[in-house]
C-alpha atoms as a PDB file:
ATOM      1  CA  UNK A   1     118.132  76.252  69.792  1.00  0.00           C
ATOM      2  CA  UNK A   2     119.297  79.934  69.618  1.00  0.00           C
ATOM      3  CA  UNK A   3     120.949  80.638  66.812  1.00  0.00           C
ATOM      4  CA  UNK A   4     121.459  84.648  66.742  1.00  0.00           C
ATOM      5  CA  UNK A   5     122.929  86.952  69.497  1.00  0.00           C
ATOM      6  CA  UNK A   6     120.791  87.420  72.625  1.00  0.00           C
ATOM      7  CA  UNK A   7     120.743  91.016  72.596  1.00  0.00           C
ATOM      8  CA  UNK A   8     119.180  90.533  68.755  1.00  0.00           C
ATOM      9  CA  UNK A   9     116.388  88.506  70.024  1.00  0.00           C
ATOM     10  CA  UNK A  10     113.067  90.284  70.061  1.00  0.00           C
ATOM     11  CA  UNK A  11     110.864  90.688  72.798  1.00  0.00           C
ATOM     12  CA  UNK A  12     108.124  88.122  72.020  1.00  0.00           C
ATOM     13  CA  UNK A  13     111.480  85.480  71.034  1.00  0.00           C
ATOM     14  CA  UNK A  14     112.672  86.076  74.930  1.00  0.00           C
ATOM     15  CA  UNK A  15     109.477  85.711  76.261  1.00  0.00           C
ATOM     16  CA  UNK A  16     108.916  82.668  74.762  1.00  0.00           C
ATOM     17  CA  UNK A  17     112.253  81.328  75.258  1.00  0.00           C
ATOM     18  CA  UNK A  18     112.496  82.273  79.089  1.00  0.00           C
ATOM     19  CA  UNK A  19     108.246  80.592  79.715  1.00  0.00           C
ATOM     20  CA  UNK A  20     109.994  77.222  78.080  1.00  0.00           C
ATOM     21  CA  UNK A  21     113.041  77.651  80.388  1.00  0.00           C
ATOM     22  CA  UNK A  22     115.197  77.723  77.077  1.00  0.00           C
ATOM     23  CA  UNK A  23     116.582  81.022  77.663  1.00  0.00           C
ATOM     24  CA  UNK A  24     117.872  82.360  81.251  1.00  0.00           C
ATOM     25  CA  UNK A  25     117.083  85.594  82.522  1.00  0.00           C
ATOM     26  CA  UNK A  26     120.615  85.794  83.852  1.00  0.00           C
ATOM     27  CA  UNK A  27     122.170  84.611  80.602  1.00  0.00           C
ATOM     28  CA  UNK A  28     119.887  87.627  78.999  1.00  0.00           C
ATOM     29  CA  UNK A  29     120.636  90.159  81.459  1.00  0.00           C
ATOM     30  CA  UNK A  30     124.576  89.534  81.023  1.00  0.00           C
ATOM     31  CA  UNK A  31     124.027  89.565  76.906  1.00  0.00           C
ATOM     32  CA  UNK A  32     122.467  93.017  77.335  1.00  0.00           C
ATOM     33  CA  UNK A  33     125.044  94.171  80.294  1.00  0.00           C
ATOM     34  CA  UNK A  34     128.249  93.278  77.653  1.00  0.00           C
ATOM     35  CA  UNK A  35     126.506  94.769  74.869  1.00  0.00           C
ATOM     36  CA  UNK A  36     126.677  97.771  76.781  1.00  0.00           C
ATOM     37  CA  UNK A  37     129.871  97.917  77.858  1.00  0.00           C
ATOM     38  CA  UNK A  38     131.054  97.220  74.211  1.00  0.00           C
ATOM     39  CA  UNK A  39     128.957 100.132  72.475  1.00  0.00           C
ATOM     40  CA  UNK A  40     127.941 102.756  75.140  1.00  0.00           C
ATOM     41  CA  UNK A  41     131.611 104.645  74.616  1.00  0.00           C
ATOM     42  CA  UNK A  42     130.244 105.269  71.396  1.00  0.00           C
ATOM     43  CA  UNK A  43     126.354 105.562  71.036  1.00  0.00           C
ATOM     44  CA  UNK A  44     126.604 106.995  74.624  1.00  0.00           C
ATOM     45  CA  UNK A  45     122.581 105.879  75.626  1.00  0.00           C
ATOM     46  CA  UNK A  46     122.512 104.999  79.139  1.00  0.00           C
ATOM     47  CA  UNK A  47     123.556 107.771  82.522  1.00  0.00           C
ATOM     48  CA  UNK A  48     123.517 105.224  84.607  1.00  0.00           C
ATOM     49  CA  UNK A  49     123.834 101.277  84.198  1.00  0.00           C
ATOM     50  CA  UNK A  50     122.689  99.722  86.858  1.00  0.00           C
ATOM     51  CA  UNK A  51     124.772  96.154  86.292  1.00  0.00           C
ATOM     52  CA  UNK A  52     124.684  94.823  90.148  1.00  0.00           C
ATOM     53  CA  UNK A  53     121.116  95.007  90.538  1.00  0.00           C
ATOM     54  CA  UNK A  54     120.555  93.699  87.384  1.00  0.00           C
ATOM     55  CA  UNK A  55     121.534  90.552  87.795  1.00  0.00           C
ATOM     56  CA  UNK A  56     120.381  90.388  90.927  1.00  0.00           C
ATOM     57  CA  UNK A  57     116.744  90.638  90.101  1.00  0.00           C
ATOM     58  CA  UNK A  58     117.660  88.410  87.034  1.00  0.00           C
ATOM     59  CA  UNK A  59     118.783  85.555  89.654  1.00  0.00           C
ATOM     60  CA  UNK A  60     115.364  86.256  91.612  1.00  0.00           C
ATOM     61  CA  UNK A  61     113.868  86.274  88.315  1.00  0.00           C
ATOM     62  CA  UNK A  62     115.171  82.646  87.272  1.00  0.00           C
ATOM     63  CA  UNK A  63     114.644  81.181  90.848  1.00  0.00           C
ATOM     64  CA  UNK A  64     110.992  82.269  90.669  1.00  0.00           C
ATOM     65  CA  UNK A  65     110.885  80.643  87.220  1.00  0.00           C
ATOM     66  CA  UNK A  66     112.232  77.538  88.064  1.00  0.00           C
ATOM     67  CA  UNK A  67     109.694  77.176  91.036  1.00  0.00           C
ATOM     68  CA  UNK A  68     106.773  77.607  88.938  1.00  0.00           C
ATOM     69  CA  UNK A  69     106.235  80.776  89.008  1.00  0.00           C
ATOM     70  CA  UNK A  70     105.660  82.854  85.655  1.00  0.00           C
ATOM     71  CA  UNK A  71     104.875  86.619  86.172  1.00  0.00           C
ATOM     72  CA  UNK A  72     104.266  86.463  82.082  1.00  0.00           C
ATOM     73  CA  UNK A  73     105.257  88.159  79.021  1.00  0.00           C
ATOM     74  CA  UNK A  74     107.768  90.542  80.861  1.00  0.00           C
ATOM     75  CA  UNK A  75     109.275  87.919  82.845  1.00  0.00           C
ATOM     76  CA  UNK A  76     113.024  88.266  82.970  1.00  0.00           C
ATOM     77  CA  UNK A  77     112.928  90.657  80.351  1.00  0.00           C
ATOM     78  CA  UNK A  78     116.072  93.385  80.336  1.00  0.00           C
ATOM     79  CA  UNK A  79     114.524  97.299  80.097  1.00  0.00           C
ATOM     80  CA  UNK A  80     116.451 100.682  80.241  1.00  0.00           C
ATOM     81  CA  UNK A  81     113.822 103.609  81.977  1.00  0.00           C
ATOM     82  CA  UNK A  82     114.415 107.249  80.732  1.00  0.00           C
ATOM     83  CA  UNK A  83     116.353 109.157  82.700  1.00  0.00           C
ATOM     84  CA  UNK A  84     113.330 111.004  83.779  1.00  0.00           C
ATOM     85  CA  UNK A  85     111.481 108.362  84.997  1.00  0.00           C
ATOM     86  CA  UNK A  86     111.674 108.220  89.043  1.00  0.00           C
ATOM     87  CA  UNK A  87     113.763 104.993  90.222  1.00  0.00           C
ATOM     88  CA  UNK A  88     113.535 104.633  93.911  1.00  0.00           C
ATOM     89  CA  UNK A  89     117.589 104.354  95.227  1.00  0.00           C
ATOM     90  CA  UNK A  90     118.777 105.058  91.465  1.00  0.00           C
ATOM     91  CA  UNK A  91     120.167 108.932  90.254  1.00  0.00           C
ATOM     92  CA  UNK A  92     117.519 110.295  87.964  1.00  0.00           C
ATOM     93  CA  UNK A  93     118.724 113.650  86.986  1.00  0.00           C
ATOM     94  CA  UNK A  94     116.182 114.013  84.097  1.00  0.00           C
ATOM     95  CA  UNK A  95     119.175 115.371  82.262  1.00  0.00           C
ATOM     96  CA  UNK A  96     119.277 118.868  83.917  1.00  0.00           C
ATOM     97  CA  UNK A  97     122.634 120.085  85.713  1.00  0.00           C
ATOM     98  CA  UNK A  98     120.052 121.780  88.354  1.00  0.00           C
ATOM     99  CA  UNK A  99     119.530 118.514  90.540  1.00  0.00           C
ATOM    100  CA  UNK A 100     122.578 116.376  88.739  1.00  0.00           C
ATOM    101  CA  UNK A 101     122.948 113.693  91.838  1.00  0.00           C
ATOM    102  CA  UNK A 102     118.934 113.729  92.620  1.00  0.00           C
ATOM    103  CA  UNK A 103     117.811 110.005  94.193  1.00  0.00           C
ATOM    104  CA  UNK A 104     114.135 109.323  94.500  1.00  0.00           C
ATOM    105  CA  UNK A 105     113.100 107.655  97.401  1.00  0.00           C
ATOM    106  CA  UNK A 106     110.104 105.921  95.439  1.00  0.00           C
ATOM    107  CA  UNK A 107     109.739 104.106  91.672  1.00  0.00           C
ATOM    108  CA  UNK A 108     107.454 105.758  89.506  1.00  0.00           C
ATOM    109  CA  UNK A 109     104.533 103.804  89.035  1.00  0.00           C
ATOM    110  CA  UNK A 110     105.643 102.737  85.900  1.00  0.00           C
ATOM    111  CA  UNK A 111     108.644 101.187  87.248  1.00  0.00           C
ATOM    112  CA  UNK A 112     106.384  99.546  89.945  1.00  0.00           C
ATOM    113  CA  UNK A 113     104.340  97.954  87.398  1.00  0.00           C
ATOM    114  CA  UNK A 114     107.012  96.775  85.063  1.00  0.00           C
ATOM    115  CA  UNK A 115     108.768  95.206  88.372  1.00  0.00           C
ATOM    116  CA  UNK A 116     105.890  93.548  89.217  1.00  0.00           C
ATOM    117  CA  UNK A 117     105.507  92.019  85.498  1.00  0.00           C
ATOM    118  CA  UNK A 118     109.028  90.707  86.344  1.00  0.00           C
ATOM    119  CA  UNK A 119     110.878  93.118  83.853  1.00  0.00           C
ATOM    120  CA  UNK A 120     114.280  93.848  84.633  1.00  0.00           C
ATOM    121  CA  UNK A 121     115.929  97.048  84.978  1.00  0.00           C
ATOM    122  CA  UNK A 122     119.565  97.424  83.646  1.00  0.00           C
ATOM    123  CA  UNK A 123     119.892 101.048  83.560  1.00  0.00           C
ATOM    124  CA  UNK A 124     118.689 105.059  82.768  1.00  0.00           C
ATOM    125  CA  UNK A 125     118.707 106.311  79.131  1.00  0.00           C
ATOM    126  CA  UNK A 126     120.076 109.710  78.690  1.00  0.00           C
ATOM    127  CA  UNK A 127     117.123 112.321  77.851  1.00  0.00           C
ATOM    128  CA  UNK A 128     117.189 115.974  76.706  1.00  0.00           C
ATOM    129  CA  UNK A 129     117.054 117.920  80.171  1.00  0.00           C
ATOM    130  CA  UNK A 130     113.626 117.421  81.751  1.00  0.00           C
ATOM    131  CA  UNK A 131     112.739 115.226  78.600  1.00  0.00           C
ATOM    132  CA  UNK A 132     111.642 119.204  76.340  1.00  0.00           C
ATOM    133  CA  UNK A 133     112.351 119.320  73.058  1.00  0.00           C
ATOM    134  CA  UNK A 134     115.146 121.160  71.758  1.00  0.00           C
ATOM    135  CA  UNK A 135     118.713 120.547  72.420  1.00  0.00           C
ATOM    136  CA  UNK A 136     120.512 117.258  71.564  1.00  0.00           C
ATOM    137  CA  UNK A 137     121.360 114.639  73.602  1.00  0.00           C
ATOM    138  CA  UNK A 138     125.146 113.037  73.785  1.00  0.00           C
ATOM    139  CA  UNK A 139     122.868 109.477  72.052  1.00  0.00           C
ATOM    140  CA  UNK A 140     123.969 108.551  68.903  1.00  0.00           C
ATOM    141  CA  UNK A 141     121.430 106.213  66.615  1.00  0.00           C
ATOM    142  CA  UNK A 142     123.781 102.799  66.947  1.00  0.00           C
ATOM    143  CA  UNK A 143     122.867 102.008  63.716  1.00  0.00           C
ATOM    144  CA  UNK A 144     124.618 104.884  62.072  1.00  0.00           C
ATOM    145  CA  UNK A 145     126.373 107.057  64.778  1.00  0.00           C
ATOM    146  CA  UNK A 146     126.444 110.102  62.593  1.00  0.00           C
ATOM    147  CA  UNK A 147     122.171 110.185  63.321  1.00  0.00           C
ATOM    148  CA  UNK A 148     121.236 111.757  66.202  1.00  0.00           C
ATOM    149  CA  UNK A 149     118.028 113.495  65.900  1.00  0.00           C
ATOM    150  CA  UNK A 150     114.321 112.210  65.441  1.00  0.00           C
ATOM    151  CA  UNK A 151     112.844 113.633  62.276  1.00  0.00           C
ATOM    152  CA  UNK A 152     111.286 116.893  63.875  1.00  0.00           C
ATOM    153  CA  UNK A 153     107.103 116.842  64.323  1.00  0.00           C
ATOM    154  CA  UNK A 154     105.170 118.769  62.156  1.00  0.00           C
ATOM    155  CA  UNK A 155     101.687 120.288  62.921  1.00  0.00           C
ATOM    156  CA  UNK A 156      99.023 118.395  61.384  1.00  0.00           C
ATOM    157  CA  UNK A 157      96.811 120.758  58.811  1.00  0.00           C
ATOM    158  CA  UNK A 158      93.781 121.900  60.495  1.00  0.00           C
ATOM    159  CA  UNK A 159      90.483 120.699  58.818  1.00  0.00           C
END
């Protein structure tokens, strides 16, 4: 029995859930797809949600479970990629106004790899443009929207 909010669920309590067939990836994907629509006019995280093929690979995702086949850990698991990461049909604009609208024709391999492990992508995160440092993103920490900066990195002492 589940007895908090999907979206609240960690990783390894998914995983586990989806293996035992007590948790649907399409049930997951959808918890994650509302909780975006409620709170993104707010925190403002994602460029592009990507909803329809979501829960497309999410039904692929549950058919493969329920014919035996378990990709593993990442299997029907939900995932947002940075807006700087290449998704092959999906607008990555890294966050720069030079090449808004740009589509890759081919996933990073990171995208690949976490396809293959059966993740599931529901969107691009926003990013400072071309993921520098400096500037500040539109995301606000949805924990306390006033935050919106990481604490800045300091230079270690040299020994």
């Amino acid at each position: 029995m589940i007895t908090k909010p999907l979206n609240e669920l960690t990783i390894a309590e998914a995983a586990a859930l989806i293996k035992n067939k007590m948790l649907s990836p399409v049930e997951l994907t959808k918890s994650y797809l509302n909780r975006i629509e409620k709170v993104e006019p707010a925190v403002q995280a994602f460029v592009t949600v990507t909803a329809e093929q979501a829960l497309k690979a999410a039904r692929e995702s549950e058919l493969k479970l329920m014919n035996g086949e378990y990709l593993g850990l990442l299997h029907g698991i939900p995932y947002g990629a940075k807006d700087i990461i290449h998704t092959a049909g999906i607008r990555t604009s890294a966050g720069s106004s030079t090449y808004p609208d740009f589509v890759p024709k081919t996933n990073a391999t990171v995208i690949d790899k976490l396809q293959a492990a059966g993740a599931i992508l529901i969107g691009k995160t926003t990013t400072t443009e071309y993921a520098f440092q400096g500037g500040e993103p539109p995301t606000r920490n949805p924990w306390n929207l006033e935050h919106t900066r990481a604490v800045p990195v300091r230079a270690l002492p040299l020994q």
